[in-house]
Protein backbone atom coordinates (compact mmCIF):
# COMPACT_ATOMS: atom_id res chain seq x y z
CA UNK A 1 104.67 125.13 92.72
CA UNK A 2 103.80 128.28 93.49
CA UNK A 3 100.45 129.30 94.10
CA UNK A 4 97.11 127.39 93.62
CA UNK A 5 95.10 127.76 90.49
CA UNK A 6 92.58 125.73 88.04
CA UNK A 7 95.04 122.73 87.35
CA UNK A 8 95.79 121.79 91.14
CA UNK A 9 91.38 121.86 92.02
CA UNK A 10 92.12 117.73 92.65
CA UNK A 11 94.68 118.88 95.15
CA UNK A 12 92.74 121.84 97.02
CA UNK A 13 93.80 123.67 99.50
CA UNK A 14 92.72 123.26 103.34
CA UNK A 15 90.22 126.25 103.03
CA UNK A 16 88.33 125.29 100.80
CA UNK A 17 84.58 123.87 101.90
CA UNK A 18 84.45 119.94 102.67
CA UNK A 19 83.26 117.64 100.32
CA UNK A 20 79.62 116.66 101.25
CA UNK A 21 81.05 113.14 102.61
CA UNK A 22 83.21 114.89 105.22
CA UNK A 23 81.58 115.31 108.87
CA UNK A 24 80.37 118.99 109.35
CA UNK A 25 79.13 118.97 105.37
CA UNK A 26 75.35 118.60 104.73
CA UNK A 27 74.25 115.52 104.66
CA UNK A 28 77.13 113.83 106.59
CA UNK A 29 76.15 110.85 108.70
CA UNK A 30 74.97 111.85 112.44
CA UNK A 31 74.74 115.44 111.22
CA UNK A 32 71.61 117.22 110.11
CA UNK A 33 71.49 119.01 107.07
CA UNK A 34 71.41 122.65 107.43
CA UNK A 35 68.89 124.75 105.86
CA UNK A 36 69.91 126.62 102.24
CA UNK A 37 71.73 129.92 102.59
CA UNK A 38 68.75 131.63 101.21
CA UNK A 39 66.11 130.78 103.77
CA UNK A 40 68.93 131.11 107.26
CA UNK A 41 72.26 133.09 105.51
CA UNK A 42 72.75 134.51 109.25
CA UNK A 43 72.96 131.22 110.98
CA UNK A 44 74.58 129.51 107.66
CA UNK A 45 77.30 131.76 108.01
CA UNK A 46 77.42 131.83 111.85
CA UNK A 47 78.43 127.52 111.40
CA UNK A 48 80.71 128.19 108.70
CA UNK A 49 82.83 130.58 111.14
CA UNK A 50 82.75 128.08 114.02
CA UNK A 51 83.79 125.46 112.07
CA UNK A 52 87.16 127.80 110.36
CA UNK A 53 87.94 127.82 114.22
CA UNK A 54 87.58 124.76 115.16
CA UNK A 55 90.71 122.66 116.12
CA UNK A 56 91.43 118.67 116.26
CA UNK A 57 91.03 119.71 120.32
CA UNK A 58 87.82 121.48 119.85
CA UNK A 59 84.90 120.42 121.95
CA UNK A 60 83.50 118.26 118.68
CA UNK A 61 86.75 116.67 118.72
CA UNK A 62 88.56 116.36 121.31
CA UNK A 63 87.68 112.75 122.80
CA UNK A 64 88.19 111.34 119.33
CA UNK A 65 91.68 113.35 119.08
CA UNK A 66 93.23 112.26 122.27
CA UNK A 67 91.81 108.89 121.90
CA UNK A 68 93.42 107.58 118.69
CA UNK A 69 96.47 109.72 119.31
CA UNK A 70 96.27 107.63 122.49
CA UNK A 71 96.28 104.69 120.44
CA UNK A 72 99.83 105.63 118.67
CA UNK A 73 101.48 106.34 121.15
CA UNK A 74 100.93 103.03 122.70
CA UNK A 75 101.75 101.79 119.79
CA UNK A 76 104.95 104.06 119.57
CA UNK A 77 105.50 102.67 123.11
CA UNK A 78 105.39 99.26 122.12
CA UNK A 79 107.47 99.65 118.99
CA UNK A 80 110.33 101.17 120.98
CA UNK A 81 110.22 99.14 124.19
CA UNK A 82 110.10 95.52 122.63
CA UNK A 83 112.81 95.74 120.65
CA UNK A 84 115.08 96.69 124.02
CA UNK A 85 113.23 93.18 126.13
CA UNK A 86 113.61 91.04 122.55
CA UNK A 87 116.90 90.12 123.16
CA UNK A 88 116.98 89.05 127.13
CA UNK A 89 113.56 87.12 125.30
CA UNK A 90 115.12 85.21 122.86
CA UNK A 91 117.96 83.88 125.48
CA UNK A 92 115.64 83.01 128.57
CA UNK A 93 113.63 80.93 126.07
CA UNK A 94 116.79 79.48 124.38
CA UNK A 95 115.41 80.47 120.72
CA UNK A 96 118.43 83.11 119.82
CA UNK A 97 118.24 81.26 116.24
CA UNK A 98 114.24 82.26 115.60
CA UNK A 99 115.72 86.06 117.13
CA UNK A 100 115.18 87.36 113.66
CA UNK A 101 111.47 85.82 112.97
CA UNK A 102 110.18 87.50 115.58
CA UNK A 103 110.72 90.48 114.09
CA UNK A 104 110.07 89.23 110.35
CA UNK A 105 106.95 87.54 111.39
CA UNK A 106 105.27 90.47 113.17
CA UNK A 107 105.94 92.42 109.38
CA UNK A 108 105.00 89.20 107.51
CA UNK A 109 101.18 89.45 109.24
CA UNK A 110 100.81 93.15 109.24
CA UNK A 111 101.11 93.36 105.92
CA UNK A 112 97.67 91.02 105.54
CA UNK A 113 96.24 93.18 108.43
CA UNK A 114 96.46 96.15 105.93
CA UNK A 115 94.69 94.99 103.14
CA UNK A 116 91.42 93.14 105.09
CA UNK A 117 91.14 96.37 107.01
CA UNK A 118 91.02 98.23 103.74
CA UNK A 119 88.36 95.94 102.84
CA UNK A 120 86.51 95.71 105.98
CA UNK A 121 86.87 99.90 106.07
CA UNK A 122 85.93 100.42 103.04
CA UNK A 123 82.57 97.96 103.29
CA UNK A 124 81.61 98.83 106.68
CA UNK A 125 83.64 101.54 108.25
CA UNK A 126 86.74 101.49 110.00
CA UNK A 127 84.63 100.66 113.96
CA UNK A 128 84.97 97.03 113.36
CA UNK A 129 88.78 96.88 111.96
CA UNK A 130 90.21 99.07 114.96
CA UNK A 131 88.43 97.45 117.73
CA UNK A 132 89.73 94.03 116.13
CA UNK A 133 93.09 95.19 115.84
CA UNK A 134 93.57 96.40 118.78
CA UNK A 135 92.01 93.03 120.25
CA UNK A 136 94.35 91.03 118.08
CA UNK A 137 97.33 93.51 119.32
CA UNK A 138 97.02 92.78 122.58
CA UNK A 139 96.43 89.63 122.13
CA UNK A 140 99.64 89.13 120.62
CA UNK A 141 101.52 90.91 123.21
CA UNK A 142 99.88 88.44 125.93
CA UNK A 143 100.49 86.02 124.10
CA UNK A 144 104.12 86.79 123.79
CA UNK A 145 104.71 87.59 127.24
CA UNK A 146 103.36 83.91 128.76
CA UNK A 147 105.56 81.94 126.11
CA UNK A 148 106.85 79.07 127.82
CA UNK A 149 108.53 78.43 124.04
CA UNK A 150 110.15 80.49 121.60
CA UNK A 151 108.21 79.23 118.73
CA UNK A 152 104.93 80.46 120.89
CA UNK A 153 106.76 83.77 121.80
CA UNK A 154 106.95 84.20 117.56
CA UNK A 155 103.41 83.18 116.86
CA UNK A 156 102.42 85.97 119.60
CA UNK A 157 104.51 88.44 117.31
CA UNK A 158 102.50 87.04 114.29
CA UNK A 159 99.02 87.80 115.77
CA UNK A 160 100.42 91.44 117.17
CA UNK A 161 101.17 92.03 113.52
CA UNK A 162 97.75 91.10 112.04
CA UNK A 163 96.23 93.51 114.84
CA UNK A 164 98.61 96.49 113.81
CA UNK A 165 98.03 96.27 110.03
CA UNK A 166 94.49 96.53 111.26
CA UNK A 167 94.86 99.23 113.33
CA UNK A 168 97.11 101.70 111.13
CA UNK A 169 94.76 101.73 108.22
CA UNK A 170 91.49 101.81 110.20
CA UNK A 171 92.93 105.01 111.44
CA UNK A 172 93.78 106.56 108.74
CA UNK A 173 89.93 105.87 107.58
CA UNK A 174 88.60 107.04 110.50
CA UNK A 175 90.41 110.50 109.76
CA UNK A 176 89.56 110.46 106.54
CA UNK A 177 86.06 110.60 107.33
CA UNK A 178 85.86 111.93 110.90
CA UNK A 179 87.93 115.14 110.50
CA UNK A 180 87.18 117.86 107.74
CA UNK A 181 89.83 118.60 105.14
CA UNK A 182 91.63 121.52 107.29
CA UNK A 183 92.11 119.38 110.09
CA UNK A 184 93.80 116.66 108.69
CA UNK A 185 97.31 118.03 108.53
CA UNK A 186 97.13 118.63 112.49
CA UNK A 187 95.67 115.61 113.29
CA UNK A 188 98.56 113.69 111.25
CA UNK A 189 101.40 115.61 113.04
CA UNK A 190 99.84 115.03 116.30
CA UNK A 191 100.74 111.26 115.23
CA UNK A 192 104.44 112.23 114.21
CA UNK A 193 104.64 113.68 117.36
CA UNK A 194 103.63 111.20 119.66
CA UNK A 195 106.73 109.24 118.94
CA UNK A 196 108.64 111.77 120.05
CA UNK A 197 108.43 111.14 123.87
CA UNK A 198 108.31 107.33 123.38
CA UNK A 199 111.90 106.87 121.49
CA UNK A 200 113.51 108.52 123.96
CA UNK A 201 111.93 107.22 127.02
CA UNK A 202 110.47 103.49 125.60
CA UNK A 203 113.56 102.08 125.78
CA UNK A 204 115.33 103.23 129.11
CA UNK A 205 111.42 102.43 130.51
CA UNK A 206 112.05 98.87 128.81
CA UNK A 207 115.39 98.10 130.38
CA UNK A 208 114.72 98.99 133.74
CA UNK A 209 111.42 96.83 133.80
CA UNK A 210 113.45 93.86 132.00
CA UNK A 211 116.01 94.21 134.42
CA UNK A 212 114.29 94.94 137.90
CA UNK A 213 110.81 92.44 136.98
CA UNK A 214 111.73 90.46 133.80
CA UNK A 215 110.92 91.37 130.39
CA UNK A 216 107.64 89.23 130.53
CA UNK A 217 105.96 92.44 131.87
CA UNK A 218 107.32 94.58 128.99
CA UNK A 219 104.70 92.53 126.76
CA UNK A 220 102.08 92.02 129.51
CA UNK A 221 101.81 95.58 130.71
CA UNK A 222 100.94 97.15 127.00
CA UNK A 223 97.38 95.70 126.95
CA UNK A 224 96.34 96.83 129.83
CA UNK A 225 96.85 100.55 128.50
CA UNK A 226 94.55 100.25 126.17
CA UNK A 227 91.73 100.62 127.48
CA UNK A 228 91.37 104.35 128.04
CA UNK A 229 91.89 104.91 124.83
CA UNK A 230 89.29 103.05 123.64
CA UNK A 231 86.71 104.34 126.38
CA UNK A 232 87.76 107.20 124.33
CA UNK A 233 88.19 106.63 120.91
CA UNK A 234 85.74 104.17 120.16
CA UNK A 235 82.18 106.07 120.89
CA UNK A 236 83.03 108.39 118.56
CA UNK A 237 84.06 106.17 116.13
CA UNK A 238 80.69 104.56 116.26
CA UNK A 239 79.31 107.94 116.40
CA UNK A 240 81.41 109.97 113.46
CA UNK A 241 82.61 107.45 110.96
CA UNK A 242 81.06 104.20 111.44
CA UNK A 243 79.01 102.35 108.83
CA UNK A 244 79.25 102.26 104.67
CA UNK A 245 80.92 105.34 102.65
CA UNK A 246 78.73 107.64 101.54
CA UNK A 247 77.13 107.09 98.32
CA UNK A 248 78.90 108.68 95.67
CA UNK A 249 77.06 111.57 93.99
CA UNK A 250 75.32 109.40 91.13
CA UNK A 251 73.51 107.55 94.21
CA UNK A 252 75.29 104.55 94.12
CA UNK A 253 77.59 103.35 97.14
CA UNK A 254 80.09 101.85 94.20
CA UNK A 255 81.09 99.19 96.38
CA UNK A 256 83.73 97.15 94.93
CA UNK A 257 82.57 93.38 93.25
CA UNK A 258 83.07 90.62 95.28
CA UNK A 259 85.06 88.99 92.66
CA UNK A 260 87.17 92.22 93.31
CA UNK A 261 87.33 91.84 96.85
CA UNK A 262 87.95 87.75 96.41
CA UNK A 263 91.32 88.37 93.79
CA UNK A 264 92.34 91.33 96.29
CA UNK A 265 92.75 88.62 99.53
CA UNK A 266 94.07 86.62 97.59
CA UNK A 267 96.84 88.99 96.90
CA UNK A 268 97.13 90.02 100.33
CA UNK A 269 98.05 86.13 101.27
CA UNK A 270 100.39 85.69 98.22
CA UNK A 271 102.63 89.35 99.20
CA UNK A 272 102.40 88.04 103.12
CA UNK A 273 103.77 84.91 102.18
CA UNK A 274 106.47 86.45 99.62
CA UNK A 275 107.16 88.91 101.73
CA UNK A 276 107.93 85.89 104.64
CA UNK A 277 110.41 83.79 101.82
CA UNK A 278 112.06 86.91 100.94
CA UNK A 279 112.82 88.19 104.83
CA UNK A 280 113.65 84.51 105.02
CA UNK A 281 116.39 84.09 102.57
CA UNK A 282 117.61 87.65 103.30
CA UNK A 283 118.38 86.39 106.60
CA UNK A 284 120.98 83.78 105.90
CA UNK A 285 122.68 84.65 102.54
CA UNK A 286 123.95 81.99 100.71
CA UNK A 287 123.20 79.33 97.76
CA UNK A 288 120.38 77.68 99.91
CA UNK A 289 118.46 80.94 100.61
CA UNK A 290 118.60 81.45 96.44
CA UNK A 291 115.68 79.31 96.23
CA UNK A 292 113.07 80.49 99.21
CA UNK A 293 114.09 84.16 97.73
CA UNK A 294 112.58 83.65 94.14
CA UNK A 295 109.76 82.52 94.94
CA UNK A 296 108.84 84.79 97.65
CA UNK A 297 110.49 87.67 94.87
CA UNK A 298 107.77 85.64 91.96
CA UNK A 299 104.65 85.65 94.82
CA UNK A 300 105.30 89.06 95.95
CA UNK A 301 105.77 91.28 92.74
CA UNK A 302 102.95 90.36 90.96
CA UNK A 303 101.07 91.09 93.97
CA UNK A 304 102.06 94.08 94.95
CA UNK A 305 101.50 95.35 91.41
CA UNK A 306 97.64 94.11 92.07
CA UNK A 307 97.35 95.92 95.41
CA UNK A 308 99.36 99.64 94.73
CA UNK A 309 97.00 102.16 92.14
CA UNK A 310 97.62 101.08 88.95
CA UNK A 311 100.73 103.54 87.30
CA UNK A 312 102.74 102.99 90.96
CA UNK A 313 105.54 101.77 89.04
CA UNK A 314 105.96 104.71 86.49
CA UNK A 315 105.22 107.10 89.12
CA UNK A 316 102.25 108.31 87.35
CA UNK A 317 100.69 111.49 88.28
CA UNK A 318 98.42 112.00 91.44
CA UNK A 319 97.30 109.08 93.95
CA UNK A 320 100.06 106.98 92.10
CA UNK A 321 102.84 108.90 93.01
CA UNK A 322 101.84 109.69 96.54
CA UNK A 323 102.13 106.17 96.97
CA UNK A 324 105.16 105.87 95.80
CA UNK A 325 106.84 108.20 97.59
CA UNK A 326 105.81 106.87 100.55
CA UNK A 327 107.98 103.79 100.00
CA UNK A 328 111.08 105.68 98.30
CA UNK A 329 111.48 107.98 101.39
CA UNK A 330 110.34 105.15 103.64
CA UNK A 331 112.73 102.26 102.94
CA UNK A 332 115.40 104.86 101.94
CA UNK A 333 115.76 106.52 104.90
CA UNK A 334 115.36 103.19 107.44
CA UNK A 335 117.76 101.08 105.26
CA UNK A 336 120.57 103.99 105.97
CA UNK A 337 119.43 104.34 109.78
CA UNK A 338 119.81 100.67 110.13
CA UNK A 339 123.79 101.01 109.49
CA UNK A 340 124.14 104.13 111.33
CA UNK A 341 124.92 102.49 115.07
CA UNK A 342 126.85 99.76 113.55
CA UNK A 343 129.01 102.22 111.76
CA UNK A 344 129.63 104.42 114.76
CA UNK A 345 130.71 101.40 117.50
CA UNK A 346 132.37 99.67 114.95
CA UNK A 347 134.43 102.71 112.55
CA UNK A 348 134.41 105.00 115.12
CA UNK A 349 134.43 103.13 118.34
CA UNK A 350 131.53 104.47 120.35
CA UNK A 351 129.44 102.88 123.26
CA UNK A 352 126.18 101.75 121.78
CA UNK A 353 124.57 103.68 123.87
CA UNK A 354 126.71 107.05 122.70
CA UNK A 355 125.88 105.49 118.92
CA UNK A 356 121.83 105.33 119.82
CA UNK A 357 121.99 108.87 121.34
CA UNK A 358 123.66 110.13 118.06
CA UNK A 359 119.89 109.56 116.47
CA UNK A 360 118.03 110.94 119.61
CA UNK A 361 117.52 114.63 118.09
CA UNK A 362 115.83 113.02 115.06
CA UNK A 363 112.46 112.60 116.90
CA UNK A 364 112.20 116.04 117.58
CA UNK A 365 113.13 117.21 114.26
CA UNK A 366 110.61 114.83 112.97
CA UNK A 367 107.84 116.17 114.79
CA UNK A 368 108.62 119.95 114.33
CA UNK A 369 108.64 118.66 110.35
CA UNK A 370 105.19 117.33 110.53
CA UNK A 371 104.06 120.74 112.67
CA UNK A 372 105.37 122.61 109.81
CA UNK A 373 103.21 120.80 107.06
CA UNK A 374 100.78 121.07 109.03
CA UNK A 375 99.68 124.88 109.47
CA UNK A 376 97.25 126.28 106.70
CA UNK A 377 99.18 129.09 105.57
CA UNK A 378 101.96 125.93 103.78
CA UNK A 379 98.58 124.23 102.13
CA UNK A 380 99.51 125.96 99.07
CA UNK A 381 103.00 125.14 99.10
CA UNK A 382 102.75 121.55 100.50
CA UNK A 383 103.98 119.63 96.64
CA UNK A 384 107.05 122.27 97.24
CA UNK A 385 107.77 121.19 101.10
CA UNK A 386 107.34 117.79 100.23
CA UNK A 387 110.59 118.20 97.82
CA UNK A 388 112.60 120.21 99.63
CA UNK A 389 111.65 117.21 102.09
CA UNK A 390 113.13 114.53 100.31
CA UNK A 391 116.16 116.55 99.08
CA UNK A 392 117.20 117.08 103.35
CA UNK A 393 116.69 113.18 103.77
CA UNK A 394 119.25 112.48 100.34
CA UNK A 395 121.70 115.00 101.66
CA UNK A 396 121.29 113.54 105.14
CA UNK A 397 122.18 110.30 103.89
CA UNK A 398 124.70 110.80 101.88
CA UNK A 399 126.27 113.12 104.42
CA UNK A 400 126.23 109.96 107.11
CA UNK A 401 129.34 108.09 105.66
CA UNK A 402 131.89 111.40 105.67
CA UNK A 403 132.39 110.17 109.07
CA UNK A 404 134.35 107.04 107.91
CA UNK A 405 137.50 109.99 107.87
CA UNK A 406 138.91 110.25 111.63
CA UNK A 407 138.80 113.50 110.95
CA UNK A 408 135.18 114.54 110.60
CA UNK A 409 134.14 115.19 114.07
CA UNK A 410 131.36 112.60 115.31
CA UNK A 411 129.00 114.76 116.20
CA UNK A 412 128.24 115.63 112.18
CA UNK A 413 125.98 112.13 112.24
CA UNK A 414 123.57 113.94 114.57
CA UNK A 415 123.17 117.47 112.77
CA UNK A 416 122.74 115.59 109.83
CA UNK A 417 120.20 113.14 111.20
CA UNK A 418 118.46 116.10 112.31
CA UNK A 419 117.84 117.32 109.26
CA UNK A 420 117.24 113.81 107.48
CA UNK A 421 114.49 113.73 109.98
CA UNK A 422 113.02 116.87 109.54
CA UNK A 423 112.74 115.99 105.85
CA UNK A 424 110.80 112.93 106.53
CA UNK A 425 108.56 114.95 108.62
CA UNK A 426 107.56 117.01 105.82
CA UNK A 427 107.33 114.06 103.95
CA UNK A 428 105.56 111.58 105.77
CA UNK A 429 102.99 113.44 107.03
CA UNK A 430 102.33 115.28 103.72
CA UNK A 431 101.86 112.11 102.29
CA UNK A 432 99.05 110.83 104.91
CA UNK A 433 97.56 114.52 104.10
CA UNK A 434 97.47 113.38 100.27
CA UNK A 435 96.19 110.20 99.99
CA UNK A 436 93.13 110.76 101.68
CA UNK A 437 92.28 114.05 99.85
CA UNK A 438 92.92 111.91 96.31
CA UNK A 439 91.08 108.90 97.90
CA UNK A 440 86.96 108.55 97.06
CA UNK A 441 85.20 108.09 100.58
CA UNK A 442 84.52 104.11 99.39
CA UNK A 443 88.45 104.18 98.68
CA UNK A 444 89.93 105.38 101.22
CA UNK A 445 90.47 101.87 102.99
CA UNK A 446 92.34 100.50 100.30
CA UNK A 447 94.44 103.11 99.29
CA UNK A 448 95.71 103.59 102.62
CA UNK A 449 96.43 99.96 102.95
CA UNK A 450 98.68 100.48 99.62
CA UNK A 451 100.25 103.46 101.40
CA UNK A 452 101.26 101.30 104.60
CA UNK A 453 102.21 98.46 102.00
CA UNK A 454 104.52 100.40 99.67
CA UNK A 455 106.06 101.96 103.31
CA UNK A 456 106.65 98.20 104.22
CA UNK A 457 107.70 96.64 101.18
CA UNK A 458 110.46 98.72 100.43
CA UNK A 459 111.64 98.48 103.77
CA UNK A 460 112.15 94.75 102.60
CA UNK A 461 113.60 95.30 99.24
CA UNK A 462 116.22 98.05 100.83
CA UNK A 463 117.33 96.52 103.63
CA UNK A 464 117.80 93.27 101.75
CA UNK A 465 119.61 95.01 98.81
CA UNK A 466 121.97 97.31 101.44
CA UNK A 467 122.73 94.47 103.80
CA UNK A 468 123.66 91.85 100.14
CA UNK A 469 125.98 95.04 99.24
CA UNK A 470 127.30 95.50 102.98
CA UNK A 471 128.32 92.04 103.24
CA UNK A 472 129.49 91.47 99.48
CA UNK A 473 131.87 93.90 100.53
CA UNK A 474 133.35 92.33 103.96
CA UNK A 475 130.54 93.98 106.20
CA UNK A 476 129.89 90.61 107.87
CA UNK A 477 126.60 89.46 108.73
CA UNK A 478 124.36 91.71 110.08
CA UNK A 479 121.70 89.38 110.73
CA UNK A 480 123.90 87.24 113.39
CA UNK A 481 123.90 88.28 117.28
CA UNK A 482 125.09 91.20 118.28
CA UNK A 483 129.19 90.66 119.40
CA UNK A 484 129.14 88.73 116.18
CA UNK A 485 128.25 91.02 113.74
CA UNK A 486 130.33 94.12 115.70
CA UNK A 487 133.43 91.90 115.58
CA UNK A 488 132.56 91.14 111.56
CA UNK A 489 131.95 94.56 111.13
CA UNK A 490 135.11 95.95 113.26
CA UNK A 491 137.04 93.92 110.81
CA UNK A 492 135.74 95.75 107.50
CA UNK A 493 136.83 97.95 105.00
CA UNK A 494 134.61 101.25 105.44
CA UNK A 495 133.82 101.12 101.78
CA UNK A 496 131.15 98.32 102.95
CA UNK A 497 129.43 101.09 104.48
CA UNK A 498 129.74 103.44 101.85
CA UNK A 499 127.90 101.02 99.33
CA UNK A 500 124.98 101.21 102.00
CA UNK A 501 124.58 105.02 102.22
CA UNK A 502 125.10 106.39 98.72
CA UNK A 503 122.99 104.23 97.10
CA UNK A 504 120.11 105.08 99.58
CA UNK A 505 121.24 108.84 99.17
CA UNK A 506 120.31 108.32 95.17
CA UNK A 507 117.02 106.30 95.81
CA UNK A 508 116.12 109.60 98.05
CA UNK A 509 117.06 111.91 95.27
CA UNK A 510 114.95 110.26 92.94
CA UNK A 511 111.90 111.23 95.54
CA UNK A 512 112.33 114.38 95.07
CA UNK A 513 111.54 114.06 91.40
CA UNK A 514 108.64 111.35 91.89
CA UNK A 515 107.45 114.53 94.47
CA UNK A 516 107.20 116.88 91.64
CA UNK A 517 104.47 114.74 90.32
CA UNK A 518 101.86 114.70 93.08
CA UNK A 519 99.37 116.97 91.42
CA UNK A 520 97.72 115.73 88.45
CA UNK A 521 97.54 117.54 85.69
């Protein structure tokens, strides 16, 4: 892609006016119309130049900005810090065997989360999804952090889950429909970015607070953060992007049936559940997991089929493919980083902490990634960034394994990782930045709940399909503790790595093509 031109007007470019749904556009809710160019050109044009200038930290946006930024990095907080307490968790309350549903179970709920805050979005706006999430998300945490019982401690993860599908796709509504066109680039790197600071400090923050006043107040401490965000966040919520969609320009609302909205929940249970089976028998691989797997495998397909745009599959042109390269560069990239500590303490024998710190420059690169998508001068470009992308995240991967020879120097891991992560910036962000310029105002709920479920799902399917080959191969079982599985793993030919990486490497590839297909025709 080269330059914009009649074929690519369902992919515009960030200067172009907002639609009339968008806030500053005539006619938007909370905003009055202004009068036609002919009658007040002066003061017409006078708007139209403060709104070019305008930034997501602009007086009109500001509290809304640092609020729900606020609200990621929290989340980016939590995200980084549990999974240092889980462990010294799972031991105090004697439940080491459930270690792996607590993860499993927080994904399992999430994934229902995503599609009833679609459908609560898209009815009502995304006000009452957000504030229930982030209820629910605390919840959860509290919940977790009293357990007196493992099985309670993996219930709390189960309700934090519901609350964060909630959460991620009322926010991407409430940018959809809060922020104009041009803005939405910088708002969605300010989100890359706010991970940045969190996976570097979240988990030294964790360990010192699990070790010096028990990991109880990892979990406890979260909720209590929350609430200047949504002093913040909230009001304008109510304010910018609260209530139905606009109507569309025939005059009609075209909300979906409820027969619609009935066969969509029921979807959402049957992929939650599959989803569940599938994590399930991936966890323990052998002839008694054969059974839990196919059916979770028969609830989950057909379902996810009935929730993703319709030509997902076949990587169709437009919203179809957007979606599915979210999940190809999603579950590609975390199914290789998954292997990458395990292969450097066990192939290469570093500390885990030297093996973690290996990964540390990838945050950075991440974020400058999604700062680089997001400046207007790219907007034309943004199909061709988004390939170039994916092509830095296969030759990242497939880069990883070269240091199963002694004598690659170590260090090659992190200057590739760097660059694998400045692809996905590119990427991820770009495809945030897509969706909800393809999505209808009264679909923008439920295609971003696709988005966050194609992200999730193949994070399944990968991990389950690289951790079969890994162990197929004399990788041991990753899914045991943690001396067990390095001892396995110390033990194995490298080639059980190898069948991890390159594979991912080629799924990664095949983004780049899928990313060649964004625009419609």
């Amino acid at each position: 892609m080269t330059t914009p031109d009649a074929r690519d007007t369902d992919v515009a470019s960030a200067t172009e006016p907002p639609p009339p749904h968008e806030p500053g556009a005539p006619g938007a809710p909370g905003i009055t119309a202004t009068a036609p160019p002919q009658q007040n050109g002066g003061a017409e044009s006078g708007s139209g130049k403060r709104e070019a200038t305008e930034g997501v930290l602009s007086g009109a946006y500001r509290s809304l900005s640092i609020g729900i930024v606020s609200v990621v990095l929290l989340i980016a907080f939590e995200a980084t810090a549990v999974g240092t307490a889980m462990p010294v968790a799972a031991r105090e309350l004697d439940g080491v065997s459930l270690y792996a549903f607590a993860f499993s179970a927080y994904f399992t709920t999430s994934l229902l989360g995503m599609v009833l805050s679609g459908q609560w979005a898209d009815r009502h706006g995304p006000l009452g999804p957000l504030a229930a999430g982030i209820s629910a998300f605390g919840a959860g945490l509290l919940l977790s952090g009293t357990a007196a019982a493992m099985w309670v401690f993996v219930l709390g993860r189960a309700v934090q889950g519901l609350g964060g599908g909630l959460v991620i796709v009322a926010l991407y509504v409430t940018v959809g429909r809060a922020y104009p066109e041009r803005l939405r680039p910088a708002i969605m790197a300010a989100f890359a970015a706010s991970w940045v600071v969190p996976s570097v400090v979240g988990p030294l923050a964790a360990g010192t607070v699990t070790e010096h006043l028990g990991w109880r107040w990892v979990f406890i401490g979260i909720p209590a953060l929350v609430l200047f965000p949504l002093g913040l966040a909230l009001p304008q919520i109510r304010r910018r992007a609260s209530g139905p969609p606009e109507p569309a320009e025939d005059g009609t609302a075209q909300e979906a049936a409820p027969g619609e909205r009935a066969r969509r929940l029921r979807l959402a249970f049957a992929i939650s559940a599959g989803a569940g089976l599938v994590q399930y028998a991936a966890q323990d691989l052998n002839w008694f997991s054969v059974l839990p797997g196919a059916v979770g495998a028969a609830l989950m397909v057909p379902a996810a089929l009935g929730l993703l745009p319709r030509g997902t599959y076949r990587a169709a042109r437009g919203l179809p493919s957007v979606v599915l390269l979210r999940g190809v560069a999603a579950g590609s990239f975390i199914a290789a980083e998954s292997f990458i500590p395990l292969m450097l303490v066990t192939q290469r024998g570093l500390s885990p902490t030297a093996a973690g710190l290996s990964l540390a420059l990838g945050g950075a690169t991440w974020a400058l990634g999604s700062f680089v998508q997001s400046r207007p001068r790219v907007e034309p470009y943004r199909e061709r960034l988004v390939v170039i992308g994916m092509i830095l995240v296969a030759a990242a991967i497939a880069a990883v394994p070269s240091v199963l020879v002694d004598a690659v120097p170590v260090w090659t891991v992190a200057v590739a990782w760097g660059f694998g992560c400045l692809g996905m910036g590119l990427v991820i962000s770009s495809t945030s930045v897509l969706l909800l310029k393809l999505s209808k105002p009264q679909e923008a709920g439920t295609n971003s709940a696709a988005l966050q479920i194609s992200d999730g799902l193949s994070n399944i399917v990968l991990l389950a399909g690289g951790g079969a080959a890994f162990a197929a191969l004399g990788g041991g079982a990753v899914g045991g503790g943690t001396h067990e599985a390095t001892s396995t793993a110390a033990a194995s030919h490298p080639g059980a790595f190898v069948v991890v990486f390159l594979p991912m490497a080629v799924v990664a590839l095949a983004g780049a093509w899928v990313a060649g297909r964004l625009r419609t025709a």
